[in-house]
N, C-alpha and C. Protein backbone atom coordinates (compact mmCIF):
# COMPACT_ATOMS: atom_id res chain seq x y z
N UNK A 1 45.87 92.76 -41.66
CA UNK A 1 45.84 91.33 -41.85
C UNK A 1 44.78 90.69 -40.98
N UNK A 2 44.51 91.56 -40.17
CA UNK A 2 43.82 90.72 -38.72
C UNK A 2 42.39 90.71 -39.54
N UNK A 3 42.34 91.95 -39.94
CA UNK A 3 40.81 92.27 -40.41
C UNK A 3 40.13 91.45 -41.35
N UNK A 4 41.13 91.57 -42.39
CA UNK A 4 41.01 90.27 -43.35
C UNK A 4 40.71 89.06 -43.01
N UNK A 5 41.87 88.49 -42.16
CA UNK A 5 41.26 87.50 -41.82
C UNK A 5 40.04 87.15 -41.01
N UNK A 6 39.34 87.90 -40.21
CA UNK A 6 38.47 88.33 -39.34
C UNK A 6 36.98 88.25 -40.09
N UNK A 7 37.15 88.92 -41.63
CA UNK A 7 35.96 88.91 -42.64
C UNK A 7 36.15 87.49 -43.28
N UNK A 8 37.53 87.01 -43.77
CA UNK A 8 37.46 85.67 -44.78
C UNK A 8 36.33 84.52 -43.31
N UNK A 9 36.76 85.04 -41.98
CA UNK A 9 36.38 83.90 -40.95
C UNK A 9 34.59 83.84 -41.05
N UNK A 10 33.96 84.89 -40.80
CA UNK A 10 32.98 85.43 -40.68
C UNK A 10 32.24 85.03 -42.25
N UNK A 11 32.47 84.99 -43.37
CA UNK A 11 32.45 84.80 -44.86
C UNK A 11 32.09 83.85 -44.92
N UNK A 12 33.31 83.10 -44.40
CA UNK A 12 33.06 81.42 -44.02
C UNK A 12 31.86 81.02 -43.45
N UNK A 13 31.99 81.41 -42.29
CA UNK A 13 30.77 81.44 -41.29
C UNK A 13 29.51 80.86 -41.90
N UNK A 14 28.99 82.20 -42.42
CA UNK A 14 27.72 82.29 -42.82
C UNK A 14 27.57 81.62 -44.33
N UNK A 15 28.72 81.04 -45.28
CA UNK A 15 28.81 79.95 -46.35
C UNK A 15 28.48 78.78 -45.80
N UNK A 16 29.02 78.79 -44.38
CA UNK A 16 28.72 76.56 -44.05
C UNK A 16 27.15 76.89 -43.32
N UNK A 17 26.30 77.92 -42.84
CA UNK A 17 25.35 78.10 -42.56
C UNK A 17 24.15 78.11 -43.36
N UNK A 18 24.58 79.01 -44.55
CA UNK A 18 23.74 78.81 -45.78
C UNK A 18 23.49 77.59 -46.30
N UNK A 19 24.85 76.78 -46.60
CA UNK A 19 24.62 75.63 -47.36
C UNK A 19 24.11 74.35 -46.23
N UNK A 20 24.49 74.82 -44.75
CA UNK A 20 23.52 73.99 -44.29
C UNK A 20 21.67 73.47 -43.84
N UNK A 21 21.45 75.29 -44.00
CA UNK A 21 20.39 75.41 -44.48
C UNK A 21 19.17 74.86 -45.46
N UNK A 22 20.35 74.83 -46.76
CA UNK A 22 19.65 74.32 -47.79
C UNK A 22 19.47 72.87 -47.97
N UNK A 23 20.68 71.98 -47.26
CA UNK A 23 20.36 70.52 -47.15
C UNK A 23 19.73 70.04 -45.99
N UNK A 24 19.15 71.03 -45.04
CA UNK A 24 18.16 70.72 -43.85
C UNK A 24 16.50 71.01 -45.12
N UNK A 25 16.78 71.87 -45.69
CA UNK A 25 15.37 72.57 -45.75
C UNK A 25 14.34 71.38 -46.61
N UNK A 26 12.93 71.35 -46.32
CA UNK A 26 12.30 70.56 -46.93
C UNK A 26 12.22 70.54 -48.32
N UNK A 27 12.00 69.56 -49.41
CA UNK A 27 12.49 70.06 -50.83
C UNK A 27 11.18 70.67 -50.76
N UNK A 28 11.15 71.68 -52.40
CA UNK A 28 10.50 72.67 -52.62
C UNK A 28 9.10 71.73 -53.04
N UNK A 29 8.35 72.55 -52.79
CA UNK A 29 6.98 72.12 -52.59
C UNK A 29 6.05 71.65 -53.63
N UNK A 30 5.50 70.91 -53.84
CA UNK A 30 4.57 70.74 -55.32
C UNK A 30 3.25 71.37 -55.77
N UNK A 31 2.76 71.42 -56.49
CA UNK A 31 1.71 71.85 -56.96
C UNK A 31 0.31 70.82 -56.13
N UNK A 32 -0.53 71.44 -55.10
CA UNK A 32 -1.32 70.33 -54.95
C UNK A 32 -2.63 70.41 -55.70
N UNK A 33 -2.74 71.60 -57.14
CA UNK A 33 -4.01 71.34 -58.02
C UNK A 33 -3.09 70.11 -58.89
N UNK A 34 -2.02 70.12 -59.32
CA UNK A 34 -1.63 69.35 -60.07
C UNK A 34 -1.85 67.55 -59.41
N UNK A 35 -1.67 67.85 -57.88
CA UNK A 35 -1.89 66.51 -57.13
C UNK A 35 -2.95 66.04 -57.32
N UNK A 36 -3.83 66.90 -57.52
CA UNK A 36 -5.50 66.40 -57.25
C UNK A 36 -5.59 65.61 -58.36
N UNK A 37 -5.12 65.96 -59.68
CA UNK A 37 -4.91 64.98 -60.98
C UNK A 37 -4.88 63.66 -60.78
N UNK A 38 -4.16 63.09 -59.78
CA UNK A 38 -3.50 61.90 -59.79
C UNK A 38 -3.98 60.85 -59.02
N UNK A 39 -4.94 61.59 -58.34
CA UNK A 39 -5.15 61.13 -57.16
C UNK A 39 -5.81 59.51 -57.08
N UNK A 40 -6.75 59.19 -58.24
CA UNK A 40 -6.92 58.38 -58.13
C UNK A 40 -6.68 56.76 -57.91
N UNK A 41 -4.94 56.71 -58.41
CA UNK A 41 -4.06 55.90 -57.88
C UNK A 41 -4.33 55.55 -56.68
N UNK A 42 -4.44 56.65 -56.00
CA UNK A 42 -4.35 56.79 -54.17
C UNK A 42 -5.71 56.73 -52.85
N UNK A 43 -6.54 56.57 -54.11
CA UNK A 43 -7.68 57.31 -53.41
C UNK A 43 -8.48 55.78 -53.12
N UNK A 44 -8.10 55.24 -54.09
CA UNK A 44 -8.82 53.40 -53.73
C UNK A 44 -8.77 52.69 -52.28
N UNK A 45 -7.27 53.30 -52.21
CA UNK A 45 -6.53 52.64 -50.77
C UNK A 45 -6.91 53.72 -49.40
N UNK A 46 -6.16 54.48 -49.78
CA UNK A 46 -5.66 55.91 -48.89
C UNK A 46 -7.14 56.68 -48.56
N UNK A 47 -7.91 56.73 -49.41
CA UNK A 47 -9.21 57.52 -49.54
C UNK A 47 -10.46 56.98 -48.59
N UNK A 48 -10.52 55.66 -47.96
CA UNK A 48 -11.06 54.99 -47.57
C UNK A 48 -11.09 54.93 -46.23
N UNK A 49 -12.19 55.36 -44.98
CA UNK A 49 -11.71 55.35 -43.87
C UNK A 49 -11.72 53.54 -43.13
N UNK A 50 -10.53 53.33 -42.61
CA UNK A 50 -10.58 52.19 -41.49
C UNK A 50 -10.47 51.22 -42.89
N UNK A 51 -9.33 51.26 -43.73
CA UNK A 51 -10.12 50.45 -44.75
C UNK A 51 -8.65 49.34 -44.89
N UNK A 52 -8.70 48.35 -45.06
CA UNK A 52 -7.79 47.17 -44.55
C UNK A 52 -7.42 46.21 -46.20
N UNK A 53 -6.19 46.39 -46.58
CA UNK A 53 -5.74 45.80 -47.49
C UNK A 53 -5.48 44.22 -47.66
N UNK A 54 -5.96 43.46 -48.54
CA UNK A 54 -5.10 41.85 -48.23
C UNK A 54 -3.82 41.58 -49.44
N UNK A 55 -3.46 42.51 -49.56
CA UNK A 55 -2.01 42.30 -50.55
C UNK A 55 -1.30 43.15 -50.27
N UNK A 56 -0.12 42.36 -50.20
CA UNK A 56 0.26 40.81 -49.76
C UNK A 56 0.09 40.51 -48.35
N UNK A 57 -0.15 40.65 -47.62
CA UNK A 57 -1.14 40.01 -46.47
C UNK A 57 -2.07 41.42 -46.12
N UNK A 58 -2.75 41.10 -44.92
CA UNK A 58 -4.09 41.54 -44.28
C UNK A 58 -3.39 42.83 -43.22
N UNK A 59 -3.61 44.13 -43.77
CA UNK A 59 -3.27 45.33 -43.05
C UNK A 59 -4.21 46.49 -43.35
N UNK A 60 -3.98 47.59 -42.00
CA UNK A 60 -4.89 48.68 -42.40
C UNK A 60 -3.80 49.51 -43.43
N UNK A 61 -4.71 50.25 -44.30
CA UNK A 61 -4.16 51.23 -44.50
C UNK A 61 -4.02 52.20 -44.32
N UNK A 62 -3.01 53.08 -43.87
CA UNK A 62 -2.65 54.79 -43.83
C UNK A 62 -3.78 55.59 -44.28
N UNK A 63 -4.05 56.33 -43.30
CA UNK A 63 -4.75 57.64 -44.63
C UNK A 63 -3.82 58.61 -44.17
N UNK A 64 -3.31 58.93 -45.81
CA UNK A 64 -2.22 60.25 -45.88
C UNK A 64 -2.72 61.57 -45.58
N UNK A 65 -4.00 61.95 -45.84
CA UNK A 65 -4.35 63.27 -45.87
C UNK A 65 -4.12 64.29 -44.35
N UNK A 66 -3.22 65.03 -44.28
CA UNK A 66 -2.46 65.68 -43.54
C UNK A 66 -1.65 65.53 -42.85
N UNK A 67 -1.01 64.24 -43.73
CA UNK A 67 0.30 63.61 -43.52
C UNK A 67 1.55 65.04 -43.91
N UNK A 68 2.67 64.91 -42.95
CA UNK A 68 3.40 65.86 -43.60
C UNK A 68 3.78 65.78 -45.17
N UNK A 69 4.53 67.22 -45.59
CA UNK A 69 4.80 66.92 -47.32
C UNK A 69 5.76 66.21 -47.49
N UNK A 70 7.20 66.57 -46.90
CA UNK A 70 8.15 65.87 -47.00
C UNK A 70 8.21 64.42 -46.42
N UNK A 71 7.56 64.08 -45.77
CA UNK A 71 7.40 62.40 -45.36
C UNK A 71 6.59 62.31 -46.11
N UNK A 72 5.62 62.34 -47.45
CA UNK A 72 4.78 61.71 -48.10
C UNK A 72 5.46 61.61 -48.91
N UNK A 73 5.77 62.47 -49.90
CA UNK A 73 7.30 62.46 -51.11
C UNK A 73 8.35 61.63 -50.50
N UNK A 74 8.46 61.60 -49.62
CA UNK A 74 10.30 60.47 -49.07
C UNK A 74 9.87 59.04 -48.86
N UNK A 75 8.35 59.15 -48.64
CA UNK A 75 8.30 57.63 -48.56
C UNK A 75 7.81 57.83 -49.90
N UNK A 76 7.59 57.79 -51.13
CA UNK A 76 6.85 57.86 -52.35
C UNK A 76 8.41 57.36 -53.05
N UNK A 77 9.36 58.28 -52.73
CA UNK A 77 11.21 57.93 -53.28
C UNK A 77 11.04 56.56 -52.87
N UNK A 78 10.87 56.05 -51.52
CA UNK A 78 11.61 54.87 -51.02
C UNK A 78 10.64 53.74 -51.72
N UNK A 79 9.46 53.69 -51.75
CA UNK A 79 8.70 52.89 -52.41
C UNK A 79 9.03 52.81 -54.25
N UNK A 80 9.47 53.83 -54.75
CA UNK A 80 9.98 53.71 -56.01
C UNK A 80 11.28 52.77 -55.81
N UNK A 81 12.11 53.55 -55.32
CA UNK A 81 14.00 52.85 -55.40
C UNK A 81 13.40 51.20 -54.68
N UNK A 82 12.55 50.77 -53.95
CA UNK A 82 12.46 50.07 -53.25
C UNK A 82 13.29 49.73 -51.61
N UNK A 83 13.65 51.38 -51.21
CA UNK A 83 13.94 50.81 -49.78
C UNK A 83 13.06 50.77 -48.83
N UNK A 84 10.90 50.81 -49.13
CA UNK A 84 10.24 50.80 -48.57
C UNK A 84 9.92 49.57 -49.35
N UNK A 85 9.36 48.53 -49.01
CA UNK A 85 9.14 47.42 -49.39
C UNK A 85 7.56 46.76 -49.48
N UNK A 86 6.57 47.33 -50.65
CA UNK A 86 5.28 46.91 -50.49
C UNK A 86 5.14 46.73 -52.44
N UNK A 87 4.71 45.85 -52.83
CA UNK A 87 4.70 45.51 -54.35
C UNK A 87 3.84 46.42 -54.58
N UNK A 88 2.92 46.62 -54.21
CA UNK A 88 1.84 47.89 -54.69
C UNK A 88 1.86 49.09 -54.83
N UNK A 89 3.05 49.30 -53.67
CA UNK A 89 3.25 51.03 -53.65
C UNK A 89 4.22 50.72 -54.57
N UNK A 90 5.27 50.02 -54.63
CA UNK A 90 6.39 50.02 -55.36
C UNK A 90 5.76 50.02 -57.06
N UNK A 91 5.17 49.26 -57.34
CA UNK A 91 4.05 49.50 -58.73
C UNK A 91 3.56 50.66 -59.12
N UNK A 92 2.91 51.44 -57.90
CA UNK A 92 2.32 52.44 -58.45
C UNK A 92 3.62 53.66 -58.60
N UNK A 93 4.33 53.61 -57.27
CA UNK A 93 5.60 54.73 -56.90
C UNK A 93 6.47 54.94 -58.36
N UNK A 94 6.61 53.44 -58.88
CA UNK A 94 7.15 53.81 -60.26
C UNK A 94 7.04 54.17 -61.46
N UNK A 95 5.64 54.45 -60.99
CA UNK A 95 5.07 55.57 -62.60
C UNK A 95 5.01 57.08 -62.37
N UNK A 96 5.43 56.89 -61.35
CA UNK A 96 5.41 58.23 -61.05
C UNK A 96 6.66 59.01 -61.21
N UNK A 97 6.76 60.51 -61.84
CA UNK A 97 8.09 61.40 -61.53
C UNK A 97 7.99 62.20 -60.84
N UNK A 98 9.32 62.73 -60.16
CA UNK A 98 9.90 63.14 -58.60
C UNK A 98 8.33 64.46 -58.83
N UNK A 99 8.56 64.71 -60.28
CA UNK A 99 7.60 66.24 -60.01
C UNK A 99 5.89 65.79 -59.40
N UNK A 100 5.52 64.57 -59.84
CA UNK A 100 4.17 64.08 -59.38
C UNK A 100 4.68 63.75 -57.81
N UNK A 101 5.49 62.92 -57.79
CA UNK A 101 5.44 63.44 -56.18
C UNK A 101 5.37 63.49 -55.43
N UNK A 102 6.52 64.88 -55.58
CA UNK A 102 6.16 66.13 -54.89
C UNK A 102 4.41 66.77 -54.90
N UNK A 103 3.84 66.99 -56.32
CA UNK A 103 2.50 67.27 -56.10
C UNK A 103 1.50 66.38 -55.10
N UNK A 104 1.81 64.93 -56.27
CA UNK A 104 1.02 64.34 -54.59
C UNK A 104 1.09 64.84 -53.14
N UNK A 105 2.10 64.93 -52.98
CA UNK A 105 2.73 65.18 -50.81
C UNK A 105 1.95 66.13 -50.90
N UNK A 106 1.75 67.37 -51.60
CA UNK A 106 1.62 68.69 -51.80
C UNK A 106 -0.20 68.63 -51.51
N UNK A 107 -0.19 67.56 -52.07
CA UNK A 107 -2.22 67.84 -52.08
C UNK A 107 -2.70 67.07 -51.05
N UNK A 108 -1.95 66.03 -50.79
CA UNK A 108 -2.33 65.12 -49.59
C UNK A 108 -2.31 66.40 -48.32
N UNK A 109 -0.86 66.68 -47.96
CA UNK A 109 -0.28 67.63 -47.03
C UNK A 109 -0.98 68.38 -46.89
N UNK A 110 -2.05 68.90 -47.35
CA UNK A 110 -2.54 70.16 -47.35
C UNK A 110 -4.26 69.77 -46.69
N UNK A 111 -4.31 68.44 -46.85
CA UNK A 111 -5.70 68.39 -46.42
C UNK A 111 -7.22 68.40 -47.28
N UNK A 112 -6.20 68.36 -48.37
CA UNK A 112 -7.38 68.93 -49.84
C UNK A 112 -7.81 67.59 -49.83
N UNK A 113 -7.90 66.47 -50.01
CA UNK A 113 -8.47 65.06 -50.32
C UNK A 113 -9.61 64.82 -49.82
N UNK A 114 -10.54 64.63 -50.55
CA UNK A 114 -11.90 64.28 -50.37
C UNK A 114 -11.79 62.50 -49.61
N UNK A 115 -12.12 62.48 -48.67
CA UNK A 115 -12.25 60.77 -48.34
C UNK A 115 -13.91 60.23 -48.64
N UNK A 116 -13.78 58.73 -48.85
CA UNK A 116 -14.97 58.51 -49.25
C UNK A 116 -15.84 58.25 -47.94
N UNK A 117 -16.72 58.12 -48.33
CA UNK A 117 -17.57 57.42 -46.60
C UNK A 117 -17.99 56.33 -47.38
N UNK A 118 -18.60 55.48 -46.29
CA UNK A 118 -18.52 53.74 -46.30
C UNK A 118 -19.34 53.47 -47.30
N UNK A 119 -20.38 54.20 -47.86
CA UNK A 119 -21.32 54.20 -49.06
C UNK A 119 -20.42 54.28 -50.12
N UNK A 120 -19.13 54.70 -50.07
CA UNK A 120 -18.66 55.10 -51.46
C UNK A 120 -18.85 56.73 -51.85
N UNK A 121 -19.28 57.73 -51.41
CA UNK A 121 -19.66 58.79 -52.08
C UNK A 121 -19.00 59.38 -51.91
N UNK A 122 -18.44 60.46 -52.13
CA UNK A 122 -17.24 61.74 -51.41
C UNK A 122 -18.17 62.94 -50.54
């Protein structure tokens, strides 16, 4: 009986370990040739060094490129659902599906993004 119970304990164990695993782990990763597709959404703003938005007011913008994956995709969610709050990202965030992205994070994350220089050229 001891033993039994000894393996059901141990069974256990490594069940609440696994499944905690899987809701720590970053979601699965996107395609970042598929990101490069898209990019142009992103590349007006994001692509631009030192480059300063006036809608809806006067700010710099982020450049994502080797931004982590999972913080580029989680803020991409929050700007869709709207618990990140910018009309523009929220505009663009909602044409997008979870699978774009994920690719986006995926191509940003990785460092692949061409930025422009101040001429405009890549």
């Amino acid at each position: 009986m001891k033993r039994s119970t000894l393996l059901a304990g141990i069974a256990l164990v490594l069940t609440s370990t696994l499944v905690a695993a899987q809701n720590t782990a970053p979601a699965s990763a996107g395609d970042p040739r598929k990101g490069r597709e898209k990019t142009q959404m992103c590349a007006g703003c994001h692509g631009i060094p030192r480059w300063q938005a006036s809608f809806p007011e006067v700010y710099k913008v982020p450049m994502i490129v080797g931004q982590h994956e999972s913080y580029l995709y989680k803020a991409l969610q929050q700007y869709k659902s709207g618990e990140r709050n910018h009309p523009t990202m929220h505009a663009i965030a909602s044409t997008l599906t979870d699978e774009e992205m994920r690719n986006l994070a995926a191509y940003y994350a990785r460092g692949a993004a061409t930025t422009l220089t101040a001429a405009g050229k890549p």
